[in-house]
C-alpha atoms as a PDB file:
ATOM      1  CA  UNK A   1       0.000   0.000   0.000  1.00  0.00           C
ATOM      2  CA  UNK A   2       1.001   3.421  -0.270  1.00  0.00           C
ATOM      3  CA  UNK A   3      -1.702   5.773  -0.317  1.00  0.00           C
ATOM      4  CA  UNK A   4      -2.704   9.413   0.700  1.00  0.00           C
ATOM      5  CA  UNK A   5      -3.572   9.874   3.725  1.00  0.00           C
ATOM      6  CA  UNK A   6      -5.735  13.233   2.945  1.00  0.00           C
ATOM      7  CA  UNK A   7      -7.443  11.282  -0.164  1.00  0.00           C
ATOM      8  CA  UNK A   8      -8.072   8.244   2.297  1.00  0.00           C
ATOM      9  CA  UNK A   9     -10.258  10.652   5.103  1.00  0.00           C
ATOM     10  CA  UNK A  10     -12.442  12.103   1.886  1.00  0.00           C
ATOM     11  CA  UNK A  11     -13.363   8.722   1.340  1.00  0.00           C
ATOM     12  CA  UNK A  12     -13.925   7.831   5.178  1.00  0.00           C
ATOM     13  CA  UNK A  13     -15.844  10.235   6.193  1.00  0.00           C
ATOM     14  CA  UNK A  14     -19.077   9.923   5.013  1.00  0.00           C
ATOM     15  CA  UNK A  15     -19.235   6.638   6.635  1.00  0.00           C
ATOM     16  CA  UNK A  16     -18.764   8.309  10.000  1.00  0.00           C
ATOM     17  CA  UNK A  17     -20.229  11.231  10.026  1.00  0.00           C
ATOM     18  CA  UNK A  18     -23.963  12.030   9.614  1.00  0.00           C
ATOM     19  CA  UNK A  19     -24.534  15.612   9.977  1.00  0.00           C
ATOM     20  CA  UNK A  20     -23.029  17.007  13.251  1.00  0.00           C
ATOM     21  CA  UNK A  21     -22.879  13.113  14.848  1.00  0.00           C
ATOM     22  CA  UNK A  22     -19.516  11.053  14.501  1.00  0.00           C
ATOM     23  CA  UNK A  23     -19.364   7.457  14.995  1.00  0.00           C
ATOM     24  CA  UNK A  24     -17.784   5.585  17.850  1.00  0.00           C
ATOM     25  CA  UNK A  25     -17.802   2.099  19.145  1.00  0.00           C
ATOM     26  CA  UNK A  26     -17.518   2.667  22.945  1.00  0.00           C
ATOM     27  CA  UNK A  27     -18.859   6.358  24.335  1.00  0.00           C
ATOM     28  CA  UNK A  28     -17.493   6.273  27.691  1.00  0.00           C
ATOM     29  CA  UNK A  29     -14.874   4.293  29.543  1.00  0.00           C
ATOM     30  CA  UNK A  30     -12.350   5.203  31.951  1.00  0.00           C
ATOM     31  CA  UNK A  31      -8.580   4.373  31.376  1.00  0.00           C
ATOM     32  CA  UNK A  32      -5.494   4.803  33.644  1.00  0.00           C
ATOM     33  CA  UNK A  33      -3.424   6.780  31.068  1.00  0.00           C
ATOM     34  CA  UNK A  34      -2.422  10.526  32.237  1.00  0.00           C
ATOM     35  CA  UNK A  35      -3.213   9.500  35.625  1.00  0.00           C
ATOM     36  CA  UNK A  36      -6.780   8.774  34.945  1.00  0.00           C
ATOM     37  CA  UNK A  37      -9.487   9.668  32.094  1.00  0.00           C
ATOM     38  CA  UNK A  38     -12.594   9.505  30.257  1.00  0.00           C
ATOM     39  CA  UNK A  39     -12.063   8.300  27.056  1.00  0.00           C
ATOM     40  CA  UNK A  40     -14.684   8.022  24.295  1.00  0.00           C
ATOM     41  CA  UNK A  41     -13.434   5.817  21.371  1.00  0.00           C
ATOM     42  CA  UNK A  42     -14.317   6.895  18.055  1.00  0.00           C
ATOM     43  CA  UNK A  43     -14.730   5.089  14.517  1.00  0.00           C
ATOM     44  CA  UNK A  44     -12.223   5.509  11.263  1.00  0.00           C
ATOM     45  CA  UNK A  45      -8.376   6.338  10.368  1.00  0.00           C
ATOM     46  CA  UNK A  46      -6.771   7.687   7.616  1.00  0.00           C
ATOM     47  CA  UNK A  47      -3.587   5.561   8.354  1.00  0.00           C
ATOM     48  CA  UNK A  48      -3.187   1.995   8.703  1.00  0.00           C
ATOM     49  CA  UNK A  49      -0.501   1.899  11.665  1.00  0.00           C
ATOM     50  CA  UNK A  50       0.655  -1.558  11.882  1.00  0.00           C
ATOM     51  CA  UNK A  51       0.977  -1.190  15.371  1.00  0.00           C
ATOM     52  CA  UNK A  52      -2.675  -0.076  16.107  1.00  0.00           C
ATOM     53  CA  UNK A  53      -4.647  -1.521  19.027  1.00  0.00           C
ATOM     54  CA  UNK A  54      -7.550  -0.114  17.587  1.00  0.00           C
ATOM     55  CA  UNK A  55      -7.460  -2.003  14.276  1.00  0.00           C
ATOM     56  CA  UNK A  56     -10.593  -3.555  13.642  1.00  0.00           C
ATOM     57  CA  UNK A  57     -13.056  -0.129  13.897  1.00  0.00           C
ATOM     58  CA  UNK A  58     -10.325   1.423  11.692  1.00  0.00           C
ATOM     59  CA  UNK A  59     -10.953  -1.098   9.253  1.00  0.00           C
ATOM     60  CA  UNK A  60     -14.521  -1.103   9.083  1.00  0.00           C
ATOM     61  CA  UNK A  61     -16.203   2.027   9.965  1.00  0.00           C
ATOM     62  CA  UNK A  62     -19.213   0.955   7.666  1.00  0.00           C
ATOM     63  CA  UNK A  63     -19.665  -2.090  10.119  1.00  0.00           C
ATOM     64  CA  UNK A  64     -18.305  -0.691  13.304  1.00  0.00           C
ATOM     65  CA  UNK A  65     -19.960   1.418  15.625  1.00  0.00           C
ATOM     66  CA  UNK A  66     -23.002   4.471  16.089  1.00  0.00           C
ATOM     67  CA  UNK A  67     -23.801   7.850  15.498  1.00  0.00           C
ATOM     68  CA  UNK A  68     -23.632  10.087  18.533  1.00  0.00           C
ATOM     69  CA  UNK A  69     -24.364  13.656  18.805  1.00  0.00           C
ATOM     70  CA  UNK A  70     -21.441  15.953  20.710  1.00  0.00           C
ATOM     71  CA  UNK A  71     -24.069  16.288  23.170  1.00  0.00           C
ATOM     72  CA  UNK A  72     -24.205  12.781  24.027  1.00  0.00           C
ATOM     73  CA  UNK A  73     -20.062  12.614  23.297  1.00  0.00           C
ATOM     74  CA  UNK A  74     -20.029  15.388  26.173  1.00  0.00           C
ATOM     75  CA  UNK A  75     -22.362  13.846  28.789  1.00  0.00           C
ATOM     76  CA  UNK A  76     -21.082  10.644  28.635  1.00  0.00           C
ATOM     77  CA  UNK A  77     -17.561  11.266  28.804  1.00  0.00           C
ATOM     78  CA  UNK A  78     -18.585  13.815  31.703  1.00  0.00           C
ATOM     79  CA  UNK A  79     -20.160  11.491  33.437  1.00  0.00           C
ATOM     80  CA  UNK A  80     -17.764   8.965  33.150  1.00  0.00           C
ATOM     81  CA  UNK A  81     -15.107  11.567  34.477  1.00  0.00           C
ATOM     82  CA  UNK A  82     -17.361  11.925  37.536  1.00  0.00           C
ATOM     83  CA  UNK A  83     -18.462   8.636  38.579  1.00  0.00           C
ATOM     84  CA  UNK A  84     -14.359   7.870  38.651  1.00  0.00           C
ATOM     85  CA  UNK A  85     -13.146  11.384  39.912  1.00  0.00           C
ATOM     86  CA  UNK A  86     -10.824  11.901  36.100  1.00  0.00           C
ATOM     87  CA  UNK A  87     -10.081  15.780  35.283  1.00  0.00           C
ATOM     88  CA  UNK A  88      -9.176  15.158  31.716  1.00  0.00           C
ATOM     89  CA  UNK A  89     -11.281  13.645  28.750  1.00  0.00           C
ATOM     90  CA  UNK A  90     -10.299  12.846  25.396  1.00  0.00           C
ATOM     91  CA  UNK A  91     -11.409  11.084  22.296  1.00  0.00           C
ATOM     92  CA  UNK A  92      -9.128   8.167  21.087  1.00  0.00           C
ATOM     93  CA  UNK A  93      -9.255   4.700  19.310  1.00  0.00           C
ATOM     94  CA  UNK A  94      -9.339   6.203  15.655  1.00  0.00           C
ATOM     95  CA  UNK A  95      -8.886   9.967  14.196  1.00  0.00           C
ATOM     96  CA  UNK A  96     -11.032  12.436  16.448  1.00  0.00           C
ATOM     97  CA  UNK A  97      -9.832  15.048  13.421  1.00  0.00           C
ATOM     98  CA  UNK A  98     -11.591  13.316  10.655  1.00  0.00           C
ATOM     99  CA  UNK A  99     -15.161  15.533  11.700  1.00  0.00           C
ATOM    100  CA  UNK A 100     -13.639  19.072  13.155  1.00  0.00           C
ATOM    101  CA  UNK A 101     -17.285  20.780  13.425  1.00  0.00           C
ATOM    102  CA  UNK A 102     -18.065  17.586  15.817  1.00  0.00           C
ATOM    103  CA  UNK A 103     -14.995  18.397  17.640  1.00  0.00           C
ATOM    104  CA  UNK A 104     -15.321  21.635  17.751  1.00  0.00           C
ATOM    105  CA  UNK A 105     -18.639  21.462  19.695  1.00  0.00           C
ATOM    106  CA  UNK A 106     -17.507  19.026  21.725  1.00  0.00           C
ATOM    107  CA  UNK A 107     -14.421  21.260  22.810  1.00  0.00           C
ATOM    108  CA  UNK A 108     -16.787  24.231  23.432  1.00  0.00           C
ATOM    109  CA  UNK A 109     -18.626  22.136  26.180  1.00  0.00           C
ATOM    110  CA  UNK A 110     -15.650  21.213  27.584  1.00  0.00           C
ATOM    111  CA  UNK A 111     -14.316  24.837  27.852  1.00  0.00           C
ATOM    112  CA  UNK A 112     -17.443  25.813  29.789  1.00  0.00           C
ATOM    113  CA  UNK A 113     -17.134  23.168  32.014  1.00  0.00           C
ATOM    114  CA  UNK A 114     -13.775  22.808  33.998  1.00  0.00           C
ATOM    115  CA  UNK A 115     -12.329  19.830  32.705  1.00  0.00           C
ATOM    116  CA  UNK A 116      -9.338  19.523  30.543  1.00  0.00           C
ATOM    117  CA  UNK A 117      -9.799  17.872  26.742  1.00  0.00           C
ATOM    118  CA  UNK A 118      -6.538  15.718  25.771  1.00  0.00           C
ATOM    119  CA  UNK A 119      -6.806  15.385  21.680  1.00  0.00           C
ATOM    120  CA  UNK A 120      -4.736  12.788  20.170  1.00  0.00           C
ATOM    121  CA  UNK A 121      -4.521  13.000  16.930  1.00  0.00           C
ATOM    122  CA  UNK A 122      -1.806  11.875  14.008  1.00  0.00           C
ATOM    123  CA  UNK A 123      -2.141  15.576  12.646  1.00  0.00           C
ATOM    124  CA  UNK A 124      -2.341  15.201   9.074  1.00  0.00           C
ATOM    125  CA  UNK A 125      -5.100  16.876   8.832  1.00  0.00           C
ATOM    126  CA  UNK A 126      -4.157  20.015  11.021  1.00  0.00           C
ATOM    127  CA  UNK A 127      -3.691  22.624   7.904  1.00  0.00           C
ATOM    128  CA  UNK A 128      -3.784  26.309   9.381  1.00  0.00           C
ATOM    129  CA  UNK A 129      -7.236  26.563   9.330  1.00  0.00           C
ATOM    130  CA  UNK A 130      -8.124  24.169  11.439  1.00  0.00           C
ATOM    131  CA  UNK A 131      -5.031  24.801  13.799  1.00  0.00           C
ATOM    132  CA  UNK A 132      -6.702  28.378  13.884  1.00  0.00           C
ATOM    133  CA  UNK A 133     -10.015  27.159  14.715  1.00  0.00           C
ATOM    134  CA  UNK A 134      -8.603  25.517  17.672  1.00  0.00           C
ATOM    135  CA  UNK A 135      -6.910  28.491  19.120  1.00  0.00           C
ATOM    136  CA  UNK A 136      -8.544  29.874  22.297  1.00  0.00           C
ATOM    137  CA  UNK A 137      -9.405  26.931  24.107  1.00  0.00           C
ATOM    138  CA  UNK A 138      -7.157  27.291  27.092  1.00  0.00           C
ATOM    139  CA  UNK A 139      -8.439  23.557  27.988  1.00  0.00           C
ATOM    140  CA  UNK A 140      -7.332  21.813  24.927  1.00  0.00           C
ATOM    141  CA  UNK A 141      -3.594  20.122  24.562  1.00  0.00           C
ATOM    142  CA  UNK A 142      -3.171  18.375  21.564  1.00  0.00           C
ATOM    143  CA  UNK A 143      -0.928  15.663  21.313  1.00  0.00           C
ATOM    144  CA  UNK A 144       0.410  15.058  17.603  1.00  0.00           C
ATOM    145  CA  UNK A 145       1.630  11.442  17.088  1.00  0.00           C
ATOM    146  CA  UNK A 146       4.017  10.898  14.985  1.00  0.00           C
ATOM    147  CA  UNK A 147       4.564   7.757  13.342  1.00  0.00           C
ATOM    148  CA  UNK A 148       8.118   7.533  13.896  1.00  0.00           C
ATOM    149  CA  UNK A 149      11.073   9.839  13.054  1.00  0.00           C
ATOM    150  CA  UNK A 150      11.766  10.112   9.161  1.00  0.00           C
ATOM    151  CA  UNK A 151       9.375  10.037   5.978  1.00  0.00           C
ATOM    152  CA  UNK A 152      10.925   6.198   5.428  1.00  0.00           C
ATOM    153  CA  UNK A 153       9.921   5.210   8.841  1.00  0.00           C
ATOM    154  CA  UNK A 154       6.366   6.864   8.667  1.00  0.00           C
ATOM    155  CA  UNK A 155       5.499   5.029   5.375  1.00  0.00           C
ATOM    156  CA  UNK A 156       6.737   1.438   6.886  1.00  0.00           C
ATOM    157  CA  UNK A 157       4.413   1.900  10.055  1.00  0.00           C
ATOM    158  CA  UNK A 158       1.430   3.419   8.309  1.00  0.00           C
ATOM    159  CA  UNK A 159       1.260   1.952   4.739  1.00  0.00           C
ATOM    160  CA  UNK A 160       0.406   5.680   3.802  1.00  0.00           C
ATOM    161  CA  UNK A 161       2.494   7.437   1.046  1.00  0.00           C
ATOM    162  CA  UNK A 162       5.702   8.757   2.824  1.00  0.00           C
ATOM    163  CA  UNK A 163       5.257  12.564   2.380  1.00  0.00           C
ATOM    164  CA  UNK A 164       2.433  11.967   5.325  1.00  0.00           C
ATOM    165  CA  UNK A 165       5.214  12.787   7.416  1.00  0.00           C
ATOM    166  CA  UNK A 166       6.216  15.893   5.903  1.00  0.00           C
ATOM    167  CA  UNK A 167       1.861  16.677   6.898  1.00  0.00           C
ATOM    168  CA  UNK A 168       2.331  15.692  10.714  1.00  0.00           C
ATOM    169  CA  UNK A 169       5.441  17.908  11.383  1.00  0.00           C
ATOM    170  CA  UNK A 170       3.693  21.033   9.230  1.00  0.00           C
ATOM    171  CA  UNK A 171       0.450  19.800  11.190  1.00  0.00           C
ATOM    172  CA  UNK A 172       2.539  20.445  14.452  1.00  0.00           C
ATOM    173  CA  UNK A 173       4.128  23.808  12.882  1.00  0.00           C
ATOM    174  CA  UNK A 174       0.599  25.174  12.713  1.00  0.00           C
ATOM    175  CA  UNK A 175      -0.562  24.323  15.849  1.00  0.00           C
ATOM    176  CA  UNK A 176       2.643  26.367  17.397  1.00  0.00           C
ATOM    177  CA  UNK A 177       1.955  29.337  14.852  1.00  0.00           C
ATOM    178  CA  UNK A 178      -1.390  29.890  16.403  1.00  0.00           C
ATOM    179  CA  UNK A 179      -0.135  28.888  19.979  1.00  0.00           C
ATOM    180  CA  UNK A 180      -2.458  25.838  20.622  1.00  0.00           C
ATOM    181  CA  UNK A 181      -1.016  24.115  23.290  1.00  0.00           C
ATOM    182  CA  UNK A 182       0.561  21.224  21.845  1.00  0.00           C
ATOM    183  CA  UNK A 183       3.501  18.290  21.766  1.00  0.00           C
ATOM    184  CA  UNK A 184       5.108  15.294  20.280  1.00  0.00           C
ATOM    185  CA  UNK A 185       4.233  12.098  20.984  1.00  0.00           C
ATOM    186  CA  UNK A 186       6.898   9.798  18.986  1.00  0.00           C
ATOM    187  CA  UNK A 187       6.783   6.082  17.826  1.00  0.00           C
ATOM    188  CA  UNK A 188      10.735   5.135  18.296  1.00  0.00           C
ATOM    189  CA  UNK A 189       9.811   0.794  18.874  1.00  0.00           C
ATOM    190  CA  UNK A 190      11.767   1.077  15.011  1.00  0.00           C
ATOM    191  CA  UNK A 191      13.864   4.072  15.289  1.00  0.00           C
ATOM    192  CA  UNK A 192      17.968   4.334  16.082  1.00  0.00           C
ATOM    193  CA  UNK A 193      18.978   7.163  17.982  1.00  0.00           C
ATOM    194  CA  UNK A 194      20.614   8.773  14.921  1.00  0.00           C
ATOM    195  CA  UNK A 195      16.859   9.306  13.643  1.00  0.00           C
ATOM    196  CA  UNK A 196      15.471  10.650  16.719  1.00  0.00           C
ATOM    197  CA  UNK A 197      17.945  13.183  16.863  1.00  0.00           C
ATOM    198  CA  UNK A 198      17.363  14.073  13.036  1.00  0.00           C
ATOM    199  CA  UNK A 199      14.133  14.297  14.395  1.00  0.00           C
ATOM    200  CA  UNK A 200      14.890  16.517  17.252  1.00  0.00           C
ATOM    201  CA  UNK A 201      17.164  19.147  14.900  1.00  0.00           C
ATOM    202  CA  UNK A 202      13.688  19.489  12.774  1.00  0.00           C
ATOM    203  CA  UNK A 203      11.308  19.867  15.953  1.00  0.00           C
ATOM    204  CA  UNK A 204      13.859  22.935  16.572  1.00  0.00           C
ATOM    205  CA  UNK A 205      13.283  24.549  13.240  1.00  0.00           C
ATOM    206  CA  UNK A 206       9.476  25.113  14.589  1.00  0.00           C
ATOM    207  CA  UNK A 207       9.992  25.871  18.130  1.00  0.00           C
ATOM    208  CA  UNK A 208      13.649  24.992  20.062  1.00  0.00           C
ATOM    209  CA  UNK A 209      11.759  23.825  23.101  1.00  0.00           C
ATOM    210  CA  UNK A 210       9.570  21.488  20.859  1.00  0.00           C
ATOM    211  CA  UNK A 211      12.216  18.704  20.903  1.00  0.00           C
ATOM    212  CA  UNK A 212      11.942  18.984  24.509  1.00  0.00           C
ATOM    213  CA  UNK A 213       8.340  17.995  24.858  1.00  0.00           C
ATOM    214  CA  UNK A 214       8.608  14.650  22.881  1.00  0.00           C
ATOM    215  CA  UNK A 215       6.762  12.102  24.835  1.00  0.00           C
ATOM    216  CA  UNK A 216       7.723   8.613  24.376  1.00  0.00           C
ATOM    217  CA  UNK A 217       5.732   6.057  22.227  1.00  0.00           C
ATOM    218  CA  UNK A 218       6.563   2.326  21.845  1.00  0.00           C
ATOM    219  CA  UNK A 219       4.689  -0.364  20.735  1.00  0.00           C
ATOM    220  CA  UNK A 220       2.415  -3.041  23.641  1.00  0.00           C
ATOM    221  CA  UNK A 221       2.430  -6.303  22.409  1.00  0.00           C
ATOM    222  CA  UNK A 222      -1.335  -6.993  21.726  1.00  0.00           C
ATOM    223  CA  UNK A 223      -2.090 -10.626  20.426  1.00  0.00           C
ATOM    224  CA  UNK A 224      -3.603  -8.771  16.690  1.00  0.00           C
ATOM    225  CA  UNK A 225      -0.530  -6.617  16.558  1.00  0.00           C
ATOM    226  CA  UNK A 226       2.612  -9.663  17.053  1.00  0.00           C
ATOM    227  CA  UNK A 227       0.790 -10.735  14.052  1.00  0.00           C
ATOM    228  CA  UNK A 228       0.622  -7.708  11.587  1.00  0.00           C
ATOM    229  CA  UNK A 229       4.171  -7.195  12.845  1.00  0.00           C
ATOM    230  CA  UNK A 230       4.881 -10.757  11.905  1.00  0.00           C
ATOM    231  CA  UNK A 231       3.494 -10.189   8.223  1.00  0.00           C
ATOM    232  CA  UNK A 232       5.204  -7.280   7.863  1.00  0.00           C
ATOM    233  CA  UNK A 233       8.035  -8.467   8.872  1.00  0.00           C
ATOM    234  CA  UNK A 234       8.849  -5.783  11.153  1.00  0.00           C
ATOM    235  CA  UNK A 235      10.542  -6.310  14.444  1.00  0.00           C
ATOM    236  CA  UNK A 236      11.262  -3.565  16.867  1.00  0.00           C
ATOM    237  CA  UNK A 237      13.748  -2.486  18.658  1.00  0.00           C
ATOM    238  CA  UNK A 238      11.895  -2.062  21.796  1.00  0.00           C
ATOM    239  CA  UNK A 239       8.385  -3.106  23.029  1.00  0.00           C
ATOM    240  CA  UNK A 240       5.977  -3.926  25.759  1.00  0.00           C
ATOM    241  CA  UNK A 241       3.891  -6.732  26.556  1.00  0.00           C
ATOM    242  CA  UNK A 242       0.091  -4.825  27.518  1.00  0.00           C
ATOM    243  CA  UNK A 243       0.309  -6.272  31.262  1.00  0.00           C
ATOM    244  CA  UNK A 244       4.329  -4.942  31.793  1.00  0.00           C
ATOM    245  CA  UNK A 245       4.186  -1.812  30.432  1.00  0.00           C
ATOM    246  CA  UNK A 246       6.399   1.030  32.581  1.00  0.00           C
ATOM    247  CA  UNK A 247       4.635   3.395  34.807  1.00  0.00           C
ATOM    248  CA  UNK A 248       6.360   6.150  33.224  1.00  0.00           C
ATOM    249  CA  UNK A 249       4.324   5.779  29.757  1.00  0.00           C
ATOM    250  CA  UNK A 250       0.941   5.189  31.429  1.00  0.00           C
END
């Protein structure tokens, strides 16, 4: 495969979004990440990460999944954030950026209400006018997740045309241009330290304190993800089994 990653969310889209409502497959659960959080898990990618954990709504969003309003994204999430005492929500599972109106509501409840709104998102499709469209919420930190360190790297781990890369760091460089809290989160499972630190020298180019903020990413052994690895045949250089993963990326 090598495809483009913009072309693929054209095509995705209207199989998850109906009007202001976005598809997800679970609407509420809470998770131990960041210290604890309500995370609502939505429906379709425009990568295909080998290492996803999330693989099977990605790969059928016609099959996968309902429509829910960011009303009922909101409330639930809220609620779930109560019951369990979380400060922070978030969308996750898939690409919360593939229906920005839907987020955009969603992130104007949360402003109003007190909580903080982590978005993880791969960033492709943060051009500058959505980047501006998220400046101003002063709960919002988006975390851009880069799928490992060079263009050759990206296009091994997401079967996506390489120049998606080139998309996630200029996806990043808008988000800093219209100061939206943001920062890195890196794959490195496949990466030598010579590549992270090629890496690093172009995070500086945007902002010098950007290579700084790189959070850590490597790969949890999930059962469905040995084996894409193992047709692949990739094998990286570090990983986790999901019941021994470090405190210190939870």
């Amino acid at each position: 495969m090598d495809f483009d990653p913009r072309a693929k969310a054209l095509k995705i889209k209207p199989l998850v979004i109906d009007g202001d409502k976005r598809k997800y497959y679970r609407i509420a659960r809470p998770g131990r990440w960041y210290g604890g959080i309500a995370t609502a898990d939505c429906v379709g990618c425009n990568l295909n990460c080998v290492f996803c954990w999330s693989n099977e709504p990605r790969d059928n969003p016609e099959k996968i999944g309902k429509f829910y309003s960011p009303n009922d994204v909101f409330f639930n999430l809220t609620h779930c954030a109560q019951k369990h005492h979380y400060k922070l929500l978030r969308i996750s599972g898939n690409e919360p950026t593939l229906h920005k109106e839907h987020l955009l509501q969603i992130l104007e409840r949360v402003e109003k209400s007190g909580y903080h709104f982590i978005l993880e998102t791969n960033g492709t499709l943060i051009d500058e006018t959505f980047a501006r469209d998220l400046k101003g919420f002063r709960s919002l930190e988006v975390r851009v997740s880069l799928k490992g360190t060079t263009n050759e790297e990206f296009g091994k781990l997401t079967e996506a045309n390489p120049f998606g890369f080139d998309w996630q760091i200029q996806g990043l460089a808008n988000l800093v241009k219209y100061n939206v809290r943001c920062h890195p989160a890196v794959m490195l499972s496949f990466s030598p330290k010579s590549n992270l630190e090629r890496l690093k020298n172009r995070l500086k180019k945007i902002k010098p304190k950007l290579s700084e903020m790189i959070e850590e990413e490597y790969i949890f052994l999930y059962p469905h993800v040995v084996k894409k690895l193992k047709q692949k045949g990739l094998k990286p250089l570090l990983a986790f089994s999901p019941n021994n993963i470090p405190q210190e990326f939870i």
